[in-house]
N, C-alpha and C. Protein backbone atom coordinates (compact mmCIF):
# COMPACT_ATOMS: atom_id res chain seq x y z
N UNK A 1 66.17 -73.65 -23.61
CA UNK A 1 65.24 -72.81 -24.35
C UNK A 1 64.46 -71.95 -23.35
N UNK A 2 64.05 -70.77 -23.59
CA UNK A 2 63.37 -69.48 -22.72
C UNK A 2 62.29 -70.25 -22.52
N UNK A 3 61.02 -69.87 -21.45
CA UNK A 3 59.96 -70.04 -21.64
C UNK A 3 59.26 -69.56 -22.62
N UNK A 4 59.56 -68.64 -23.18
CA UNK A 4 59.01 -67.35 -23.81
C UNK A 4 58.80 -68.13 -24.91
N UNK A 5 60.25 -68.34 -25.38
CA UNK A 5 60.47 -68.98 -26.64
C UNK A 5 59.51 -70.21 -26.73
N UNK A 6 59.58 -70.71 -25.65
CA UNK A 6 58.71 -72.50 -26.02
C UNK A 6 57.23 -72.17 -25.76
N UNK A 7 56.66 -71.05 -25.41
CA UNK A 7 55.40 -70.19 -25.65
C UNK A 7 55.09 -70.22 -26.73
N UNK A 8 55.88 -69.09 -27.64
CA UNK A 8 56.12 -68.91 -28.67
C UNK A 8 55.98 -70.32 -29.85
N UNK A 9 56.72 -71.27 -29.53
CA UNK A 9 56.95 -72.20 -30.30
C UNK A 9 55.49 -73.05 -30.41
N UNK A 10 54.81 -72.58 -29.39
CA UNK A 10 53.42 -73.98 -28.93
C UNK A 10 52.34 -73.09 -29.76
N UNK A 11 52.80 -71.59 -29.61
CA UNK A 11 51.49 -70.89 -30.27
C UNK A 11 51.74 -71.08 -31.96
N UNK A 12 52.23 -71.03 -32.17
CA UNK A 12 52.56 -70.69 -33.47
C UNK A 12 52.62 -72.06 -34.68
N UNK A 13 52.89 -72.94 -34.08
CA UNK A 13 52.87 -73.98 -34.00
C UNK A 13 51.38 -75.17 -33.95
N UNK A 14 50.59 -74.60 -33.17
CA UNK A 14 49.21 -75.24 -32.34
C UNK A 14 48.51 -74.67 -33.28
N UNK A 15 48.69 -73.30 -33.16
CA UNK A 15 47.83 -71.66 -32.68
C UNK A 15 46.84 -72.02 -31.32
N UNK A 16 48.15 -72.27 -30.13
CA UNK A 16 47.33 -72.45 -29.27
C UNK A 16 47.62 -70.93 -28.93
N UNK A 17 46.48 -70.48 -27.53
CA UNK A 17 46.17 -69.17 -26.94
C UNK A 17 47.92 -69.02 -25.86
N UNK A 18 47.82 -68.15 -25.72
CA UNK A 18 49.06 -68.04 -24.57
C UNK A 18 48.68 -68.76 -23.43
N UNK A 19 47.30 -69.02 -22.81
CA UNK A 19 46.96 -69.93 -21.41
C UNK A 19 47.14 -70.92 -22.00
N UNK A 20 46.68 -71.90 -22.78
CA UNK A 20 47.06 -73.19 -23.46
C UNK A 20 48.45 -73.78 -23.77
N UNK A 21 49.15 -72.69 -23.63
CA UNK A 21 50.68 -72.79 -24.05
C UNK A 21 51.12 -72.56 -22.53
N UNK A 22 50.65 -72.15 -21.68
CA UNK A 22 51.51 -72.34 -20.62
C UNK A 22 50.95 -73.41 -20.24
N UNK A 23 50.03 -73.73 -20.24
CA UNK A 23 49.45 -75.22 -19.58
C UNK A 23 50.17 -76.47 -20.07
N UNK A 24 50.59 -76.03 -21.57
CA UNK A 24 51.51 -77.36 -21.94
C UNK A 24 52.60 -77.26 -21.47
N UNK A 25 53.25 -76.30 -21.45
CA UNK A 25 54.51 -76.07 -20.70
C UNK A 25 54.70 -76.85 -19.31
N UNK A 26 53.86 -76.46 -18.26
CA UNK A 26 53.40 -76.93 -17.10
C UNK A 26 53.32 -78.43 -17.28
N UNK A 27 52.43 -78.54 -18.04
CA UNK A 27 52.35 -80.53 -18.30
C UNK A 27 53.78 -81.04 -18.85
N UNK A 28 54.45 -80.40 -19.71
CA UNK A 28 55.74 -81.07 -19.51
C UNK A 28 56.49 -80.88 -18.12
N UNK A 29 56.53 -80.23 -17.31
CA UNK A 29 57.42 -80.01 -16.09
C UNK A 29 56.28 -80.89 -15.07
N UNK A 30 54.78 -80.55 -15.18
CA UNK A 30 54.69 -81.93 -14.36
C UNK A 30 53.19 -82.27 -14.55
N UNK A 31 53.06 -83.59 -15.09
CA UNK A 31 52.46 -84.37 -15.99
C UNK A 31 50.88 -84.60 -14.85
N UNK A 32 51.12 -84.20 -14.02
CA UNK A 32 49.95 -84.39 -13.21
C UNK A 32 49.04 -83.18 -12.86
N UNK A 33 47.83 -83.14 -13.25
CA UNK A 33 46.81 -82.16 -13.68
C UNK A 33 47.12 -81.01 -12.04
N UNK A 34 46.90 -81.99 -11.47
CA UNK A 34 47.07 -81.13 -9.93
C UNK A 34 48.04 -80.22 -9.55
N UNK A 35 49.46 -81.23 -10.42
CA UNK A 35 50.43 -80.15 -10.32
C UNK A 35 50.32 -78.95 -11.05
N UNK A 36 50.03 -79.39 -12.39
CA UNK A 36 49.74 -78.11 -12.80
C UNK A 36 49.23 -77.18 -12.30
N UNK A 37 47.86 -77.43 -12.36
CA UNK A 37 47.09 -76.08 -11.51
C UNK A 37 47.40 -75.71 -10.42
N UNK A 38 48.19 -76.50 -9.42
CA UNK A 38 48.91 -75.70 -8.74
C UNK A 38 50.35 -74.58 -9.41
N UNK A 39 50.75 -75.29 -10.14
CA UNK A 39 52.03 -74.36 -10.14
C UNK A 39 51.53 -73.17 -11.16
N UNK A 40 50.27 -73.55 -11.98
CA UNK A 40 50.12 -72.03 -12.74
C UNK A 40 48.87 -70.91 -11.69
N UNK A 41 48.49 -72.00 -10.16
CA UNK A 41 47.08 -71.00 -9.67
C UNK A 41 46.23 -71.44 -10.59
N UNK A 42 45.69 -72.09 -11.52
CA UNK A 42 44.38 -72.16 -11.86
C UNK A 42 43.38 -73.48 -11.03
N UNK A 43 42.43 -73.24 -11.33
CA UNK A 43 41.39 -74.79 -10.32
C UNK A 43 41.69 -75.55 -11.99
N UNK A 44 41.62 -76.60 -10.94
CA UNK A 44 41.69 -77.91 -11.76
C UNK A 44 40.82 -78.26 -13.25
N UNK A 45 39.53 -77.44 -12.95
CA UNK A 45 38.58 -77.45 -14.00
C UNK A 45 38.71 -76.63 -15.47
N UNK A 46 39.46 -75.40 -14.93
CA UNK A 46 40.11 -74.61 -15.98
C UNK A 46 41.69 -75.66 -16.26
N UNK A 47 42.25 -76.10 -16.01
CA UNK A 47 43.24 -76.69 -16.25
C UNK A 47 42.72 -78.06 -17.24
N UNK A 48 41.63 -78.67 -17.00
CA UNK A 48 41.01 -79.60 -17.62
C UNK A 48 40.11 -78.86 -19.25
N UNK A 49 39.87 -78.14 -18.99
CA UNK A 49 38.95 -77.12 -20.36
C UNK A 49 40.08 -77.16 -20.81
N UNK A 50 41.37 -76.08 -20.77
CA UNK A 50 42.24 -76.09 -20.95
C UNK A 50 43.01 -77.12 -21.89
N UNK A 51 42.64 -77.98 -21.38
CA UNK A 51 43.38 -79.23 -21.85
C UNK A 51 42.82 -79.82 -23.02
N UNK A 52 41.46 -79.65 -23.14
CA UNK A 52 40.41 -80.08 -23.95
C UNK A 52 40.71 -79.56 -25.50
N UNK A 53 40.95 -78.45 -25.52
CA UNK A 53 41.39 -77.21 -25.79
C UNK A 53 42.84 -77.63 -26.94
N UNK A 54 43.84 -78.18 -25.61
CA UNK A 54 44.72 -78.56 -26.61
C UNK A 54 44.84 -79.16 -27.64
N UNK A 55 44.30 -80.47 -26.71
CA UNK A 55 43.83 -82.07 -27.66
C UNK A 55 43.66 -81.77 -28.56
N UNK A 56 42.53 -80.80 -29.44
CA UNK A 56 42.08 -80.74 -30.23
C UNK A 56 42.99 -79.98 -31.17
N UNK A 57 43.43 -79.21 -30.69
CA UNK A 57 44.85 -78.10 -31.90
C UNK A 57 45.55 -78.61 -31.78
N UNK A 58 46.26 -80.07 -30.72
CA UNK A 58 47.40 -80.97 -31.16
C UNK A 58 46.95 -82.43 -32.32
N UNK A 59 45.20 -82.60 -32.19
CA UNK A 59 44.97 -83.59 -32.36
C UNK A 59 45.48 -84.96 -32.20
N UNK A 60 45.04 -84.99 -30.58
CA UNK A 60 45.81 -85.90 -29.89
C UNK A 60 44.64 -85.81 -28.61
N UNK A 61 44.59 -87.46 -27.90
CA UNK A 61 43.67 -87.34 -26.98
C UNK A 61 43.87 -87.64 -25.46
N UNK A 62 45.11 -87.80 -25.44
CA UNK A 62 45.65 -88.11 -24.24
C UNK A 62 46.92 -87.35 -23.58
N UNK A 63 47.29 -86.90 -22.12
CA UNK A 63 48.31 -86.48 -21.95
C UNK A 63 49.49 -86.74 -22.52
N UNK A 64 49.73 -87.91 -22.94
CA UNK A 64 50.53 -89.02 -23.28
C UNK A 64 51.05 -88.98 -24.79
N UNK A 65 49.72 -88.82 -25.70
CA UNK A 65 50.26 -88.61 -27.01
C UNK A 65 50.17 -87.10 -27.23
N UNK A 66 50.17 -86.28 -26.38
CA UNK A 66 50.14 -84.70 -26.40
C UNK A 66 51.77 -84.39 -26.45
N UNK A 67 52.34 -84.98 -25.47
CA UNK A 67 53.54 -84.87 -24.95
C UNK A 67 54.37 -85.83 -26.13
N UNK A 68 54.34 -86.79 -26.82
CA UNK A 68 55.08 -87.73 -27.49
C UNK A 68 55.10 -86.47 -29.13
N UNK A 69 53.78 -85.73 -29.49
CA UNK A 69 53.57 -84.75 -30.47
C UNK A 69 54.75 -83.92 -30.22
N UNK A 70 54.66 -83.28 -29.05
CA UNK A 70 55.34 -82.41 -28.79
C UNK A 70 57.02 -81.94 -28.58
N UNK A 71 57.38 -84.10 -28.38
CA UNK A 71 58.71 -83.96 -28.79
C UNK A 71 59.03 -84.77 -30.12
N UNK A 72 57.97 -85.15 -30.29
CA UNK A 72 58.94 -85.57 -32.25
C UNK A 72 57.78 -84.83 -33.10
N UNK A 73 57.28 -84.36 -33.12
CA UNK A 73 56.41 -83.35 -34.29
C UNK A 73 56.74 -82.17 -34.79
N UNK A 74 56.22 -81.52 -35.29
CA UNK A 74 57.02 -80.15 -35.96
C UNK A 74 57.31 -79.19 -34.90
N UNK A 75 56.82 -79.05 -33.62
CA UNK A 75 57.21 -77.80 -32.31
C UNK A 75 58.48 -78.73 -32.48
N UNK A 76 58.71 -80.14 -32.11
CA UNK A 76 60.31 -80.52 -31.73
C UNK A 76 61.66 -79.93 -32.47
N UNK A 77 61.43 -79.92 -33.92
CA UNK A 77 62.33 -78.86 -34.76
C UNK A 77 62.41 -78.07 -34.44
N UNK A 78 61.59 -77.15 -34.40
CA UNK A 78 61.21 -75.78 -33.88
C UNK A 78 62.37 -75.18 -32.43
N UNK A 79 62.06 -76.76 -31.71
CA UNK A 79 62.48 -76.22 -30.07
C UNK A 79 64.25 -76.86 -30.11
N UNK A 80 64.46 -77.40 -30.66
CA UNK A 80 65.91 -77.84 -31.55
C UNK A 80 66.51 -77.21 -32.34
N UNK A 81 66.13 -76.27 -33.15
CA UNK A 81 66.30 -75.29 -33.77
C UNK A 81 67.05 -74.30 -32.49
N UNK A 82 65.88 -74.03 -31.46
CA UNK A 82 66.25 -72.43 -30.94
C UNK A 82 67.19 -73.04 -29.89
N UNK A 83 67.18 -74.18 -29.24
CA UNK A 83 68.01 -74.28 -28.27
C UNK A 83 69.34 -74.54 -28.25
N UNK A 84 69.86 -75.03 -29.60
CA UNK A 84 70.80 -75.50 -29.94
C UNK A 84 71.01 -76.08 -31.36
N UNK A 85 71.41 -76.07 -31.83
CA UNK A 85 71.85 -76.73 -33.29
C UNK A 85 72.45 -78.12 -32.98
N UNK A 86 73.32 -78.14 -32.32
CA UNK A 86 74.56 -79.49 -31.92
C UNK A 86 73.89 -80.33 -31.16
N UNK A 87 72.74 -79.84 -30.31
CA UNK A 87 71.96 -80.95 -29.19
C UNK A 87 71.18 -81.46 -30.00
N UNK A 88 71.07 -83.07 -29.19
CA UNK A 88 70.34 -83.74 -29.47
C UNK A 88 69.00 -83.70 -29.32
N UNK A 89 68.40 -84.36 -30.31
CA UNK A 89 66.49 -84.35 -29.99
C UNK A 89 66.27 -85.06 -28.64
N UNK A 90 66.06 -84.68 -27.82
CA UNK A 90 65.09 -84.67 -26.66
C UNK A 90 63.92 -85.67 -26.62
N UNK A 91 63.68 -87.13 -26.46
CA UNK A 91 61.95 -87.72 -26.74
C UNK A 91 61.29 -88.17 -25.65
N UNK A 92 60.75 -87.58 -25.35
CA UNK A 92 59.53 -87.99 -24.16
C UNK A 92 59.34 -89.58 -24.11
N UNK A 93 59.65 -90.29 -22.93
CA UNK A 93 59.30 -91.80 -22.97
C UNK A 93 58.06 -91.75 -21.77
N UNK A 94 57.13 -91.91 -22.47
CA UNK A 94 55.72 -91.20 -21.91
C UNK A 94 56.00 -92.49 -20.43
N UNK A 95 56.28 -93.92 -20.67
CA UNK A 95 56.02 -94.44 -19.78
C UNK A 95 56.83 -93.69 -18.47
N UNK A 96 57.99 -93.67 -18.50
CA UNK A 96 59.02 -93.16 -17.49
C UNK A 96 58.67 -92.11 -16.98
N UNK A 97 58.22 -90.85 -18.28
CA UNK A 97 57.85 -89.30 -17.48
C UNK A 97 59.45 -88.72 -17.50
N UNK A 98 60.13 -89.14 -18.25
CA UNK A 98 61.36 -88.78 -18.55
C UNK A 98 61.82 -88.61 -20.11
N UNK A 99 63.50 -87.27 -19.88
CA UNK A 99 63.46 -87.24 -21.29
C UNK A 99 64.58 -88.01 -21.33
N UNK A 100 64.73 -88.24 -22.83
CA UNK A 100 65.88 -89.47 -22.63
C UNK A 100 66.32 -88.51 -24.26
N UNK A 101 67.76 -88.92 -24.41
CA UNK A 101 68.43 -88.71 -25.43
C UNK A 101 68.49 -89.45 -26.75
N UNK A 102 68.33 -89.45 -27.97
CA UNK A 102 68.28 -90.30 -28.98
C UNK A 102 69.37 -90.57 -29.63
């Protein structure tokens, strides 16, 4: 799936902002706040607002059940839909930090 598209899918979806949607993006590729804000350039504190931010339009309060929303909740159709029809759902096994196949 594009980035664009899984942008797309988080806003529309959330109605998160386009920074909020890349920040989730980022937290799926890497689950650690630091990484993030490194790999998007923001300080850690905007990455944390940010985050605050989500929680609340995912209604969810942890990295953990942000990410578990995000692969079995309505964005997961959504991102199953555009990436493929024939692939399988994708589910976050929050403990591992891996995706595993269903």
């Amino acid at each position: 799936i594009h980035d664009s598209t899984l942008d797309n899918i988080l806003m529309k979806t959330y109605k998160l902002t386009p920074a909020e949607a890349r920040v989730t993006k980022m937290l799926i590729k890497y689950p650690e706040l630091n990484s993030t804000a490194n790999a998007l350039n923001l300080a850690i504190s905007t990455v944390r607002t940010h985050l605050k931010h989500i929680y609340r339009k995912t209604n969810t309060n942890s990295k953990l059940m942000l990410l578990r929303e995000i692969a079995t909740g309505p964005a997961s159709k959504l991102i199953s839909k555009r990436s493929n029809e024939k692939t399988e759902i994708k589910k976050w096994t929050g403990i591992t930090g891996r995706w595993t196949s269903r």
